[in-house]
N, C-alpha and C. Protein backbone atom coordinates (compact mmCIF):
# COMPACT_ATOMS: atom_id res chain seq x y z
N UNK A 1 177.32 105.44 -213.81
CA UNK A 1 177.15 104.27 -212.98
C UNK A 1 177.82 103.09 -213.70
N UNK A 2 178.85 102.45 -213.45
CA UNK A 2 179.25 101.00 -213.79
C UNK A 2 178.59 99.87 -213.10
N UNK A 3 177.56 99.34 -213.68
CA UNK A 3 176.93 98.14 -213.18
C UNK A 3 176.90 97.32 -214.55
N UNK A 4 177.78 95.96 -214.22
CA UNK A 4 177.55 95.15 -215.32
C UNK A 4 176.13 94.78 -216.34
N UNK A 5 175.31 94.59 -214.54
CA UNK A 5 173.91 94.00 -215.46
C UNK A 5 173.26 95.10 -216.06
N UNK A 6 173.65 96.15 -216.62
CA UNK A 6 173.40 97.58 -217.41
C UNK A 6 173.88 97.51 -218.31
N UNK A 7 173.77 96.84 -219.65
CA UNK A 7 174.89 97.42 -221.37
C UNK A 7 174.73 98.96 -221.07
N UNK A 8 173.90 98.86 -220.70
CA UNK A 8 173.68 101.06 -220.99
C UNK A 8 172.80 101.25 -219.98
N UNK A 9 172.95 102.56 -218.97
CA UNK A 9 172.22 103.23 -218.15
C UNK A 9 170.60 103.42 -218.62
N UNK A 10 170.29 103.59 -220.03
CA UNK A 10 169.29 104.02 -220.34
C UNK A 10 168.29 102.79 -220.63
N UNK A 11 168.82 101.48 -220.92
CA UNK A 11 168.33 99.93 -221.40
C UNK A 11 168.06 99.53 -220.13
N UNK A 12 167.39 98.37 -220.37
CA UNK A 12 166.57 97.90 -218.98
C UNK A 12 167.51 96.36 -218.60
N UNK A 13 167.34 96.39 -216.68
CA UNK A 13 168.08 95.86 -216.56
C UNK A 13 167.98 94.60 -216.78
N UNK A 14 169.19 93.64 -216.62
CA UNK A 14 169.26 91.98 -216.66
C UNK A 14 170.36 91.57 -215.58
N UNK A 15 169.09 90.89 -214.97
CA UNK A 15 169.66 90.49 -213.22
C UNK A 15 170.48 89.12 -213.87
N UNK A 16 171.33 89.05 -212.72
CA UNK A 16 172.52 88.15 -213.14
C UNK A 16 171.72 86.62 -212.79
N UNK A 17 172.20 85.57 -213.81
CA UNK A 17 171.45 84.46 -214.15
C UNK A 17 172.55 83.21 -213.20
N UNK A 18 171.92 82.27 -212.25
CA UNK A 18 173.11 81.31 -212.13
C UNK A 18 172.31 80.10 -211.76
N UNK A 19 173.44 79.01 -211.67
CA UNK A 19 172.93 77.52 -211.91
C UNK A 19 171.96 77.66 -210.92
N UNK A 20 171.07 76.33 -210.76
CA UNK A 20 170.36 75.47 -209.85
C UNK A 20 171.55 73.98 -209.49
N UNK A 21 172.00 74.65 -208.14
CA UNK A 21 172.31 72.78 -207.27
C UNK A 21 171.45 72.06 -207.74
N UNK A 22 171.55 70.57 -208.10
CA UNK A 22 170.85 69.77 -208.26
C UNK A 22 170.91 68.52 -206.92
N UNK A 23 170.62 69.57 -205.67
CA UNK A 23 170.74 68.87 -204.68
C UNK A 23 169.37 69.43 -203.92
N UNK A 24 169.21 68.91 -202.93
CA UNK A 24 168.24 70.07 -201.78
C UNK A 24 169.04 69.58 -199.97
N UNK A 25 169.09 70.97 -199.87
CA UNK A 25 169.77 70.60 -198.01
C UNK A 25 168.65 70.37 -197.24
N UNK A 26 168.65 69.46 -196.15
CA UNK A 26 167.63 69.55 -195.13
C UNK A 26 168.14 70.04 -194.19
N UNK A 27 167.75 70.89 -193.00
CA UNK A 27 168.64 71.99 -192.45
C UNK A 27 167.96 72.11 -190.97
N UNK A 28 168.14 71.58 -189.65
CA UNK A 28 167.58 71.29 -188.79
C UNK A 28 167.53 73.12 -188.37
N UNK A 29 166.28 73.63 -188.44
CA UNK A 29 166.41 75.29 -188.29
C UNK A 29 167.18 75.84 -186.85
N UNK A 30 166.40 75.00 -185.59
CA UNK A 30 166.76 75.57 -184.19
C UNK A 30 168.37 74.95 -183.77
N UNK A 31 169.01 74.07 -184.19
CA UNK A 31 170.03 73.22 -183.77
C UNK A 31 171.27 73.82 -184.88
N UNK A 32 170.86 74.91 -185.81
CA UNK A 32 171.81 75.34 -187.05
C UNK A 32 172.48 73.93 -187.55
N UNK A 33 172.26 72.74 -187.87
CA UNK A 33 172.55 71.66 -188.29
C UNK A 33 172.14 70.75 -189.51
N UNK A 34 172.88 70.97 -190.54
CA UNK A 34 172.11 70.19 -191.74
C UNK A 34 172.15 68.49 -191.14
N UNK A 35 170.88 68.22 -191.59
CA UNK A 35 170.52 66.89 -191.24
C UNK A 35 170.80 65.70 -192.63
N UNK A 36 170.65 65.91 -193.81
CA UNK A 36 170.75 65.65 -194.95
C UNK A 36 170.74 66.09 -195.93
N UNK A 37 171.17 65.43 -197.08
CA UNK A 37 171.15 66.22 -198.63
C UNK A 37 170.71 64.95 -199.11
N UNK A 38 169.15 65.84 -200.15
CA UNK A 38 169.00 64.56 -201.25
C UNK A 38 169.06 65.21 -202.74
N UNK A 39 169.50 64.18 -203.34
CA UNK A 39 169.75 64.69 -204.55
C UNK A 39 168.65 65.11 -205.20
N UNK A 40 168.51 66.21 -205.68
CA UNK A 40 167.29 66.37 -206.81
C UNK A 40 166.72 67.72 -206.10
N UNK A 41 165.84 68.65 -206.99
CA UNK A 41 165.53 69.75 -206.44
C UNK A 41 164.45 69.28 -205.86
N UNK A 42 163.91 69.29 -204.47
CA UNK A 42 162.98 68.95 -203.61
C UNK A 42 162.30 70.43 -203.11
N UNK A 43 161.10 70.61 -203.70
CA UNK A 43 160.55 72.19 -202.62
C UNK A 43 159.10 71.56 -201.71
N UNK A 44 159.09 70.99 -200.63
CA UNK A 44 158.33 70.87 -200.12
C UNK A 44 157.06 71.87 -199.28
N UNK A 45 156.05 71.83 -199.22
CA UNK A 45 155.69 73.03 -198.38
C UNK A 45 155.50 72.86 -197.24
N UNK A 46 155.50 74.40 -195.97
CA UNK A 46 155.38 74.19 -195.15
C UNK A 46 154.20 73.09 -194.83
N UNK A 47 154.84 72.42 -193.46
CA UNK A 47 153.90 71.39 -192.28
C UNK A 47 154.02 70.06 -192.87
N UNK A 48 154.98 70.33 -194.67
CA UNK A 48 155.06 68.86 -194.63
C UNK A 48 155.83 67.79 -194.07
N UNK A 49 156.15 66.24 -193.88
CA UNK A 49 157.00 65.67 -192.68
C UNK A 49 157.77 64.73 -193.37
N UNK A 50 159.20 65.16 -193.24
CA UNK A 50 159.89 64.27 -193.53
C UNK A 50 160.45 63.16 -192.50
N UNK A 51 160.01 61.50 -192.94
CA UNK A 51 160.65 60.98 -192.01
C UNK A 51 162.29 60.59 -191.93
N UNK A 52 162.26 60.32 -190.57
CA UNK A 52 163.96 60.24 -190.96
C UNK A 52 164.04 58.91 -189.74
N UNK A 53 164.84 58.72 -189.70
CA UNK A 53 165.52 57.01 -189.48
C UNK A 53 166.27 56.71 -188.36
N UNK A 54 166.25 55.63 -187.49
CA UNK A 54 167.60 55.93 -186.05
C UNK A 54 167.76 57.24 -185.52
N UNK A 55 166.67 57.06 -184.65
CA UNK A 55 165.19 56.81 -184.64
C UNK A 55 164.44 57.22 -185.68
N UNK A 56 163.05 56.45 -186.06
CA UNK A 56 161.67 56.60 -187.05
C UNK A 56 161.19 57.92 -186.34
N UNK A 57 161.65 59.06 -186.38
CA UNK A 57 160.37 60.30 -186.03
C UNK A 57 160.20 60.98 -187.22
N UNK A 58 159.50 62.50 -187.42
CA UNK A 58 159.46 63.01 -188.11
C UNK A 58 159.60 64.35 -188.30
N UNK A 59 160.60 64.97 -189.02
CA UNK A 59 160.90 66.25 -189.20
C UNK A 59 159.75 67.10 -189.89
N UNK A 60 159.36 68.26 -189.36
CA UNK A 60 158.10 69.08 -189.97
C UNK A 60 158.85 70.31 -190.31
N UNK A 61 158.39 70.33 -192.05
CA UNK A 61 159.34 71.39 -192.96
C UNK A 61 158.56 72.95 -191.95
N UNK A 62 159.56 73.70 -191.94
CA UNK A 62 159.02 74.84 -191.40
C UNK A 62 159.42 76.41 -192.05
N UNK A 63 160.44 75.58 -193.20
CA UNK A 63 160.93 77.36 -194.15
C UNK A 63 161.50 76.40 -194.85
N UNK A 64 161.67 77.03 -196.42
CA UNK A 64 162.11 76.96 -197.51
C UNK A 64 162.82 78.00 -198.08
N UNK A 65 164.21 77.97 -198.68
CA UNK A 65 164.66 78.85 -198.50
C UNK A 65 165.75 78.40 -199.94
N UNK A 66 166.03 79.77 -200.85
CA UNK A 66 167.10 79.43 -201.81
C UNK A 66 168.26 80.27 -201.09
N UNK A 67 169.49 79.69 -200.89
CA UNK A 67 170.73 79.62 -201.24
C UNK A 67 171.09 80.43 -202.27
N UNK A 68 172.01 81.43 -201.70
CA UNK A 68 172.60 82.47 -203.14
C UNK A 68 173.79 81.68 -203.64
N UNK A 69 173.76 82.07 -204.98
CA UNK A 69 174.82 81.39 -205.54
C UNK A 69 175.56 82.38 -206.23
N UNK A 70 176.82 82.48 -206.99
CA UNK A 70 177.50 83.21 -207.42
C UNK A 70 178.25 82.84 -208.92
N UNK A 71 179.13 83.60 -209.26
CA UNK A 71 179.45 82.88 -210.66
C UNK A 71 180.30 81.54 -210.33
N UNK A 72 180.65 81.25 -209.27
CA UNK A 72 181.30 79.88 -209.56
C UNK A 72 180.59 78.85 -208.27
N UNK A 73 179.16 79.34 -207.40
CA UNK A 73 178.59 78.33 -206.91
C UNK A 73 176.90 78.70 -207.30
N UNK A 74 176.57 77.30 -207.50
CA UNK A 74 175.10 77.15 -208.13
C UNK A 74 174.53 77.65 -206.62
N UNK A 75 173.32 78.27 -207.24
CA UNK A 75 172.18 78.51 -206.11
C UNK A 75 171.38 76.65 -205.51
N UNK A 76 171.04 76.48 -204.20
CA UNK A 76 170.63 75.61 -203.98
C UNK A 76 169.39 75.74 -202.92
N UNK A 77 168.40 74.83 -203.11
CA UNK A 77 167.31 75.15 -202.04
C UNK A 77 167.23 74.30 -200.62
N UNK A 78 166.94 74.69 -199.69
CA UNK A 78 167.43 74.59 -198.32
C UNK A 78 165.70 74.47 -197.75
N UNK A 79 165.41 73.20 -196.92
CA UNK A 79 164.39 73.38 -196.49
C UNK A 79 164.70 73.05 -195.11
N UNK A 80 164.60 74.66 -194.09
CA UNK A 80 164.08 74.28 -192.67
C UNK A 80 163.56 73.19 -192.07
N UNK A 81 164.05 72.36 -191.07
CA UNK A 81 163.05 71.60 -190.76
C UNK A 81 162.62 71.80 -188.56
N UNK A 82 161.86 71.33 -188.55
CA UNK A 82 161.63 71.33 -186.43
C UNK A 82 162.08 69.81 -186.79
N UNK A 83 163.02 69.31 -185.48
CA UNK A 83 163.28 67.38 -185.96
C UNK A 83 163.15 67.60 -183.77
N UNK A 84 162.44 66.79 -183.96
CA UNK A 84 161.96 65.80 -182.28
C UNK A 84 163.26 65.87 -181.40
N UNK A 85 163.63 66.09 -180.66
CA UNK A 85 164.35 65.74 -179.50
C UNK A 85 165.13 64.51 -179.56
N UNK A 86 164.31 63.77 -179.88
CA UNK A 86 164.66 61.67 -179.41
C UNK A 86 165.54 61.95 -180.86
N UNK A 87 165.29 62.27 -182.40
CA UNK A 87 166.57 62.45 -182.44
C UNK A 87 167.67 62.32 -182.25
N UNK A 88 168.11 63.87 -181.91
CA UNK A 88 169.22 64.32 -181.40
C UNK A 88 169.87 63.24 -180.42
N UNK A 89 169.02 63.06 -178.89
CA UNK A 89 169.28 62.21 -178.07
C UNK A 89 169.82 60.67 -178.40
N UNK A 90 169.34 60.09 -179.86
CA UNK A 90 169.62 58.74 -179.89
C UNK A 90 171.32 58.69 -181.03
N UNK A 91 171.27 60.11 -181.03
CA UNK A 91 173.07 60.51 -181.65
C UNK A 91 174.29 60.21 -181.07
């Protein structure tokens, strides 16, 4: 078997290690539409509400989710959100 994360078939394995984005996406779930990026690793839990602006409503986190990353992109965390209608509409 050639698998890198193996020095040897018989040694135990070592899963491949990669950055953390030092960002977090906000990610409108039903509309497939990122709504924002804030800097900094943000893990909110579900039902919590982010407000957001033009118009004042509020987005309710509904999945949290990491982002695969690879050797030349950092992994980043992605939080689902439900965002109101009026929203969209005042776009």
């Amino acid at each position: 078997m050639s698998d890198p994360n193996y020095v040897n078939e018989d040694l135990e394995y070592h899963a491949p290690v990669h950055e953390l984005r030092q960002e977090t996406f906000v990610h409108d779930r039903a509309r497939n539409e990122q709504i924002m990026r804030i800097q900094g690793v943000v893990v909110l839990p579900i039902g919590a509400e982010i407000e957001l602006v033009n118009p004042n409503v509020s987005a309710t986190v509904v999945g949290v989710r990491l982002l695969a990353g690879s050797d030349h992109v950092p992994v980043a965390v992605c939080l689902d959100v439900d965002v109101p209608a009026a929203y969209w509409e005042a776009r």
